[in-house]
C-alpha atoms as a PDB file:
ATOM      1  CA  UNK A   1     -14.809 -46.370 -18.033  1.00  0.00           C
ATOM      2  CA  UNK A   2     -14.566 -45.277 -14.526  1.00  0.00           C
ATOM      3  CA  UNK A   3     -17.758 -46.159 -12.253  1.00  0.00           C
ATOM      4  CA  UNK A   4     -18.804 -45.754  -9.135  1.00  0.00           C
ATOM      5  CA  UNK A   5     -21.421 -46.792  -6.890  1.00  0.00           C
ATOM      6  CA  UNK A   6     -22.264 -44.866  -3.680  1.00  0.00           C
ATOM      7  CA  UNK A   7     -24.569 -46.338  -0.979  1.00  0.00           C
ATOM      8  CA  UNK A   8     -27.022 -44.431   0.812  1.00  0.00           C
ATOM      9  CA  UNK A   9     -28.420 -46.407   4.100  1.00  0.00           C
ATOM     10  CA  UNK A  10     -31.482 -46.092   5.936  1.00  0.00           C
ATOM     11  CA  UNK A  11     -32.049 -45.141   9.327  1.00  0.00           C
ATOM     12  CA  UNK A  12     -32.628 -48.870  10.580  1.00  0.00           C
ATOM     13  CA  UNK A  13     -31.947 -50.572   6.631  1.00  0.00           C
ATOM     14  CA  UNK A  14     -27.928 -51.004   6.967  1.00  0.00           C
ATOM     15  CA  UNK A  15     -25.771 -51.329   3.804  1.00  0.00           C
ATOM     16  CA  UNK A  16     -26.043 -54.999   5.061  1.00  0.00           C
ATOM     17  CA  UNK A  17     -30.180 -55.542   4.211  1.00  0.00           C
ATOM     18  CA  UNK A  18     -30.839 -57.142   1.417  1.00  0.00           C
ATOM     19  CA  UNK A  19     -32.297 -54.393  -0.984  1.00  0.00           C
ATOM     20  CA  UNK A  20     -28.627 -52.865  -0.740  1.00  0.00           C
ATOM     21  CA  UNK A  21     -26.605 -55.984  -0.533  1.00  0.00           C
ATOM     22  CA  UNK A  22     -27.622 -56.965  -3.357  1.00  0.00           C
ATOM     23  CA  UNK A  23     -27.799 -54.032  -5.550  1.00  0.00           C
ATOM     24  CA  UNK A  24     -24.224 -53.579  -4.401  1.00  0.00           C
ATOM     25  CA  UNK A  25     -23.059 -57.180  -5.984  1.00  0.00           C
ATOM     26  CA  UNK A  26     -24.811 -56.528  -9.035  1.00  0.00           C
ATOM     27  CA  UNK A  27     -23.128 -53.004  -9.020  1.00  0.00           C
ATOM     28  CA  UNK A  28     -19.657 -54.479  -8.101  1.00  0.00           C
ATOM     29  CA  UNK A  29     -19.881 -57.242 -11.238  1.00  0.00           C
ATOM     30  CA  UNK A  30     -20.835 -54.187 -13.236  1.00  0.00           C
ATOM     31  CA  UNK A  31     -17.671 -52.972 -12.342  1.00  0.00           C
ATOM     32  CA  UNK A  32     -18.316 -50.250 -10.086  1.00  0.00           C
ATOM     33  CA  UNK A  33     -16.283 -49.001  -7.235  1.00  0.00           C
ATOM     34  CA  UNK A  34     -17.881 -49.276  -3.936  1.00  0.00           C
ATOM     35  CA  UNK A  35     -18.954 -46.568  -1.679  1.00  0.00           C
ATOM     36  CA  UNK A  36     -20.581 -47.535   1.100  1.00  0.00           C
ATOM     37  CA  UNK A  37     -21.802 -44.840   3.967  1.00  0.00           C
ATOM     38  CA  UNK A  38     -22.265 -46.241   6.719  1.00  0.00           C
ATOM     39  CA  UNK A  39     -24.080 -43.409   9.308  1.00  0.00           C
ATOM     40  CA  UNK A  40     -25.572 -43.630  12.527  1.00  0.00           C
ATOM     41  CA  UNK A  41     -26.699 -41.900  15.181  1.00  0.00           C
ATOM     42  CA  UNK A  42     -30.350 -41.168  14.444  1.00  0.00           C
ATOM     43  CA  UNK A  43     -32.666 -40.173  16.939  1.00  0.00           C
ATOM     44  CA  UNK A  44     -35.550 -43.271  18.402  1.00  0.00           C
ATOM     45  CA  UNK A  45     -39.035 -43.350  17.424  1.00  0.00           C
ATOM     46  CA  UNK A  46     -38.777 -41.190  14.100  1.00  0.00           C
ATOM     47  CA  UNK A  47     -41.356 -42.061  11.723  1.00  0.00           C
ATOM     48  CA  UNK A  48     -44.326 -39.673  12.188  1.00  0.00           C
ATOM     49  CA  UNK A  49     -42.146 -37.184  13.601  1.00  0.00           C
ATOM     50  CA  UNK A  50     -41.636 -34.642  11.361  1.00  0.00           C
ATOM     51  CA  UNK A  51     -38.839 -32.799  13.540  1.00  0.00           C
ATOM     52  CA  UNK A  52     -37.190 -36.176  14.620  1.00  0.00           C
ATOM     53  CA  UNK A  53     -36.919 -36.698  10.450  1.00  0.00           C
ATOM     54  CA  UNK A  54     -35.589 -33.563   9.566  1.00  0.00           C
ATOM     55  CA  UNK A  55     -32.835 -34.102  12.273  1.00  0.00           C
ATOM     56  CA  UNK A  56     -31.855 -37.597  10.984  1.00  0.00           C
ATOM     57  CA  UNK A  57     -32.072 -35.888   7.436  1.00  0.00           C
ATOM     58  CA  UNK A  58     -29.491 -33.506   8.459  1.00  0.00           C
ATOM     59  CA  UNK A  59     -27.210 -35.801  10.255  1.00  0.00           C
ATOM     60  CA  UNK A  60     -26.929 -38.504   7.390  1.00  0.00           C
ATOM     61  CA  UNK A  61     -25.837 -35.532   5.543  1.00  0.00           C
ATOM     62  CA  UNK A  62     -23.163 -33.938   8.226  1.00  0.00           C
ATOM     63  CA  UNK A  63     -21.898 -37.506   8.173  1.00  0.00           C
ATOM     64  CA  UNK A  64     -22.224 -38.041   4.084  1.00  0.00           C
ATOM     65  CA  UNK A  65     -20.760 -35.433   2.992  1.00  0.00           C
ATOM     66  CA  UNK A  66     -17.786 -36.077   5.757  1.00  0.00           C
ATOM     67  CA  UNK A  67     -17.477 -39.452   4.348  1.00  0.00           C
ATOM     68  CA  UNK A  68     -17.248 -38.563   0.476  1.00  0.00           C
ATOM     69  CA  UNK A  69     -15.204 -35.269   1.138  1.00  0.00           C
ATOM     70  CA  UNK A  70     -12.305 -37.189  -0.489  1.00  0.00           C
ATOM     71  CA  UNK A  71     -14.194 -37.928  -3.123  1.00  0.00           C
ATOM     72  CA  UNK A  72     -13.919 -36.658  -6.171  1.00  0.00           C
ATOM     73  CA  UNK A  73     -17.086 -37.490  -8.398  1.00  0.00           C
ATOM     74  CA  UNK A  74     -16.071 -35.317 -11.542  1.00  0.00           C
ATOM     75  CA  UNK A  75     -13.722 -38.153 -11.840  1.00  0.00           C
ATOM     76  CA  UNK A  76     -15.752 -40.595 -12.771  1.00  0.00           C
ATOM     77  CA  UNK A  77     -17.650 -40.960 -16.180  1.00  0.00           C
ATOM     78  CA  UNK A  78     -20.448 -42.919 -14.382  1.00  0.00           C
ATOM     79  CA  UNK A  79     -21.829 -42.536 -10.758  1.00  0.00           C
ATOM     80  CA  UNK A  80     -24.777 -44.410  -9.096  1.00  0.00           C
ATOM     81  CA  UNK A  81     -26.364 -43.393  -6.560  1.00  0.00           C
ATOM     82  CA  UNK A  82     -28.213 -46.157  -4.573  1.00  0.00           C
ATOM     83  CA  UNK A  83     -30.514 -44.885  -1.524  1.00  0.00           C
ATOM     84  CA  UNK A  84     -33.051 -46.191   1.182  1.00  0.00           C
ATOM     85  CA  UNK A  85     -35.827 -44.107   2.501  1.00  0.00           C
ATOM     86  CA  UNK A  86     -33.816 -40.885   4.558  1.00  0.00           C
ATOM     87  CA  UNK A  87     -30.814 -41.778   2.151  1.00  0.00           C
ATOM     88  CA  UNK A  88     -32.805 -41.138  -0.787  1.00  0.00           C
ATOM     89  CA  UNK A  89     -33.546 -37.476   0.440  1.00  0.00           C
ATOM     90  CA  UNK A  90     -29.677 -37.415   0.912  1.00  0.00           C
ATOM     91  CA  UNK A  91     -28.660 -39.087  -2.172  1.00  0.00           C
ATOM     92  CA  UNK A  92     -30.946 -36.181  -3.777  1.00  0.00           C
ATOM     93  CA  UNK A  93     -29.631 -33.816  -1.979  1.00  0.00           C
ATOM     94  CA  UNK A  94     -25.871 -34.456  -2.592  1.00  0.00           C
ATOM     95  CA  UNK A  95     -26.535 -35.197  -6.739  1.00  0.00           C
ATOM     96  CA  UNK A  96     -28.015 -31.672  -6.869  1.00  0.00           C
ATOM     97  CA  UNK A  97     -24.923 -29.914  -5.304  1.00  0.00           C
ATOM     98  CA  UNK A  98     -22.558 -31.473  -7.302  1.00  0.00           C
ATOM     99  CA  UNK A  99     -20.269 -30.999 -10.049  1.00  0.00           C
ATOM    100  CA  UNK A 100     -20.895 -34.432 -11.172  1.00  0.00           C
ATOM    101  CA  UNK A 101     -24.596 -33.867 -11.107  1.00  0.00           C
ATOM    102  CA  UNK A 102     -25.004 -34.532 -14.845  1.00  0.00           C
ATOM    103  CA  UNK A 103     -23.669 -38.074 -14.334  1.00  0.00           C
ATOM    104  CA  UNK A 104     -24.888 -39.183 -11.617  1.00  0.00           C
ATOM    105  CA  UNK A 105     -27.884 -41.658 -11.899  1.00  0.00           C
ATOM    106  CA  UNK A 106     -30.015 -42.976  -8.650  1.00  0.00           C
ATOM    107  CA  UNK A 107     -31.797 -45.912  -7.715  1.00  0.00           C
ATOM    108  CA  UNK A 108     -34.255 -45.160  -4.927  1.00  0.00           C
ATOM    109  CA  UNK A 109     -35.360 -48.001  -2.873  1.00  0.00           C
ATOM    110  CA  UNK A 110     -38.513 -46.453  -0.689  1.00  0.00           C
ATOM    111  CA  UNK A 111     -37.818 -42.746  -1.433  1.00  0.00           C
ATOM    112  CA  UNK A 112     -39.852 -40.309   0.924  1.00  0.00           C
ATOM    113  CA  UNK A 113     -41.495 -37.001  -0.221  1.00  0.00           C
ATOM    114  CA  UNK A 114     -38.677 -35.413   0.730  1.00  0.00           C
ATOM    115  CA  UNK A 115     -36.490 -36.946  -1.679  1.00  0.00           C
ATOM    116  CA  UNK A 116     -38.285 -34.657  -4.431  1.00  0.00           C
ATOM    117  CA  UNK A 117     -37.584 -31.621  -3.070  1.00  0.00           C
ATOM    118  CA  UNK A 118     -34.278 -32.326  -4.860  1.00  0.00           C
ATOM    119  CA  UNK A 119     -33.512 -31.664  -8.199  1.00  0.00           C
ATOM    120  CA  UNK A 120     -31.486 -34.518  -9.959  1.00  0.00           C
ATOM    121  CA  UNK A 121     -31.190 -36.507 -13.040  1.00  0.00           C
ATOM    122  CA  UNK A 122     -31.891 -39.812 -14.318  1.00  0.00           C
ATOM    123  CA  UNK A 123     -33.849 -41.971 -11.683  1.00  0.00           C
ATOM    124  CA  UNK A 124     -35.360 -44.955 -11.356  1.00  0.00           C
ATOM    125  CA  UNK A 125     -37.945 -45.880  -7.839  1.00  0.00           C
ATOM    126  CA  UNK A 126     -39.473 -48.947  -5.749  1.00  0.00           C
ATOM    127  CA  UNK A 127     -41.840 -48.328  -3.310  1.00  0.00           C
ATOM    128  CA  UNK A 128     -44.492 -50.806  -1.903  1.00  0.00           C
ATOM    129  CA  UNK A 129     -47.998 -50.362  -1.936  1.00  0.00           C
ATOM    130  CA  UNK A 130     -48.507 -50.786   2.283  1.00  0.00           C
ATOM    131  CA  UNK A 131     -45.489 -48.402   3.077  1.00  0.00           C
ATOM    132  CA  UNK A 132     -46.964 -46.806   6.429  1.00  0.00           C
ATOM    133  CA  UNK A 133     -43.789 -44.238   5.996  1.00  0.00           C
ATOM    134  CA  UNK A 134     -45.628 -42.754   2.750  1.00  0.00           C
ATOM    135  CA  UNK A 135     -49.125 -43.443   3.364  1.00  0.00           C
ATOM    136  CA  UNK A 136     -49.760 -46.770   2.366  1.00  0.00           C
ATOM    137  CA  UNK A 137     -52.388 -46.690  -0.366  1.00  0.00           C
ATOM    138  CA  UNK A 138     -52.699 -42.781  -0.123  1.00  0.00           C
ATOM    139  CA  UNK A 139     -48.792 -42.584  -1.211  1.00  0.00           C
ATOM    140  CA  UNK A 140     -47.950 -39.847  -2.953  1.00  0.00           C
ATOM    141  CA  UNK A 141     -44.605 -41.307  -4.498  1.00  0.00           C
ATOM    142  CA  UNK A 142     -45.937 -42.852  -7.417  1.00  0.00           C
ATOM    143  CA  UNK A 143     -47.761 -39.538  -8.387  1.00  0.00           C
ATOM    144  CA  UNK A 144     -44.260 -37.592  -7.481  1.00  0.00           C
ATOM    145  CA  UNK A 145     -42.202 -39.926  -9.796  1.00  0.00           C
ATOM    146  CA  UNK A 146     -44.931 -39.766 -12.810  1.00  0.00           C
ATOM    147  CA  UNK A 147     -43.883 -35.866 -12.719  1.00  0.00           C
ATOM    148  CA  UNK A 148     -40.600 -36.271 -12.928  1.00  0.00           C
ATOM    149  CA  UNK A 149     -40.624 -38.612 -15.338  1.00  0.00           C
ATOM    150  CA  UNK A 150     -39.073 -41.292 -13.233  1.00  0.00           C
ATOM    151  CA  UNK A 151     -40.224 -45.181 -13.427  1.00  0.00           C
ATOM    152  CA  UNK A 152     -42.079 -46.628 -10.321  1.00  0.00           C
ATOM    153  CA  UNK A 153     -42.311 -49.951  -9.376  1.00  0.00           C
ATOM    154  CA  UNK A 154     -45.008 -50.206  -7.028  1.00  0.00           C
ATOM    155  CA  UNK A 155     -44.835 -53.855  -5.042  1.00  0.00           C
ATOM    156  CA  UNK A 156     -48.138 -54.679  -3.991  1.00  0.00           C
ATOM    157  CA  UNK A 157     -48.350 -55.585  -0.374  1.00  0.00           C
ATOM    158  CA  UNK A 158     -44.728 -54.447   0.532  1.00  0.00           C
ATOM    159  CA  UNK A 159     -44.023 -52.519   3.115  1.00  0.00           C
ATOM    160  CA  UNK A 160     -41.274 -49.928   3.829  1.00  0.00           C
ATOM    161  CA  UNK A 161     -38.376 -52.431   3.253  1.00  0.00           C
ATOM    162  CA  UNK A 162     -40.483 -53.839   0.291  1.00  0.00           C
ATOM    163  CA  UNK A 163     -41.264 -56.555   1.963  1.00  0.00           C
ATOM    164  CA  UNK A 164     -44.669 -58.361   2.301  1.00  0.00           C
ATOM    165  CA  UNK A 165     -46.040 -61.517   4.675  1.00  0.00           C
ATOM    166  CA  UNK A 166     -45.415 -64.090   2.277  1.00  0.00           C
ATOM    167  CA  UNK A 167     -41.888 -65.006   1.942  1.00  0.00           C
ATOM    168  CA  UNK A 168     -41.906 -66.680  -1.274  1.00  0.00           C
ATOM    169  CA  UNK A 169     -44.084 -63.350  -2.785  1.00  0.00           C
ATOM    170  CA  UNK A 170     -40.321 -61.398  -1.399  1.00  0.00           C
ATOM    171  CA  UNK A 171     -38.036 -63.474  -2.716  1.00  0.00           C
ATOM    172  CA  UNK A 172     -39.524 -63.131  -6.287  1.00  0.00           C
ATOM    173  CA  UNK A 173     -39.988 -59.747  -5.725  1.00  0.00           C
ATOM    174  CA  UNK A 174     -36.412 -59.149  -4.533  1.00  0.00           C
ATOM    175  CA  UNK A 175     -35.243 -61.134  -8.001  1.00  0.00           C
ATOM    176  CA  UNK A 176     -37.536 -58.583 -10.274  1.00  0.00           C
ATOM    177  CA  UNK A 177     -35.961 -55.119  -8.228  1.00  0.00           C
ATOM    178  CA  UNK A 178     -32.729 -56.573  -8.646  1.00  0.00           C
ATOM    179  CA  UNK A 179     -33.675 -57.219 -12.201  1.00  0.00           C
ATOM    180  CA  UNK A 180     -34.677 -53.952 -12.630  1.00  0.00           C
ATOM    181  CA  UNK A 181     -32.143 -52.255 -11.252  1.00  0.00           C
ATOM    182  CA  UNK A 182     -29.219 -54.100 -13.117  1.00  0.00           C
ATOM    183  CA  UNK A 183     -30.862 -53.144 -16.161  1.00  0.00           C
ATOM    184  CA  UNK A 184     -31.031 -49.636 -15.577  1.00  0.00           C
ATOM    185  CA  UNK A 185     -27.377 -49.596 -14.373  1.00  0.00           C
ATOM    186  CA  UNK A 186     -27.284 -50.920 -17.983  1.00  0.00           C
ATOM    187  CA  UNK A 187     -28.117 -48.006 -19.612  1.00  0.00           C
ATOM    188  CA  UNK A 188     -25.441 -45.824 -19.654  1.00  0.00           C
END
């Protein structure tokens, strides 16, 4: 079966972070290809500014769909779609406009409102409980996912890169996402 993995960045959480460097081992021993995009270029100072988000929205997305123009996704039987916070909104964005649409699955590590403007397909979501980028404990996300029928894992105490104060509380919480997520890249 062909399979591939594409990797949608943050503005500041690079492919390199741990939430994505990870899921892209576990994707690569599943025997995905690897598609990393690596953007840049956002604007300073964006969260809270609504205008300042929409632009780095729309330039991840200038330089995404630049990046995968080559690819052809209706050749693959299996894509995954991994995003972080603005890539999630992309990753949405890009598995609703495609052919492949119907096969492509995504994992959405801190996905913003945004993101569910989209329609897609199969999903799965972490978010943490203290992400100041969604509200904190006023989030909507959780809420947003329970419509769509998508699981949430909600990390108590984690911020926006699901991380809390106590390091030993993030490494076992980085084993369960990763746990997580290589069981729903499982279910094909």
């Amino acid at each position: 079966m062909s399979k591939l993995a594409v990797f949608f960045p943050g503005i500041g959480y690079t492919v390199d972070k741990p939430l994505l460097h990870y899921s892209r081992r576990i994707a690569a021993e599943a025997g995905y290809e690897i598609k990393l995009l690596p953007y840049t270029g956002f604007p300073e100072k964006v969260k809270g500014d609504r205008a300042k988000m929409v632009e780095s929205f729309y330039s991840a997305l200038r330089q995404t769909e630049e990046m995968l123009a080559e690819v052809d996704l209706t050749a693959y039987e299996d894509v995954l779609f991994v995003g972080k916070s603005v890539g999630t909104i992309v990753a949405a964005r890009i598995a609703e406009k495609s052919g492949a649409a119907d096969r492509i699955r995504l994992i959405l590590y801190t996905p913003l409102d945004d993101t569910f403007r989209f329609s897609f397909g199969k999903a799965t979501a972490f978010t943490g409980s203290n992400d100041p980028w969604v509200g904190g404990e006023n989030s909507r996300i959780p809420e947003l996912c329970r419509e769509r029928q998508i699981p949430c894992t909600v990390i108590p105490e984690a911020n926006h890169s699901l991380e809390t104060t106590n390091l030993q509380k993030d490494i076992q919480n980085m084993q369960r996402i990763m746990e997580e997520m290589e069981a729903f890249i499982g279910e094909t």
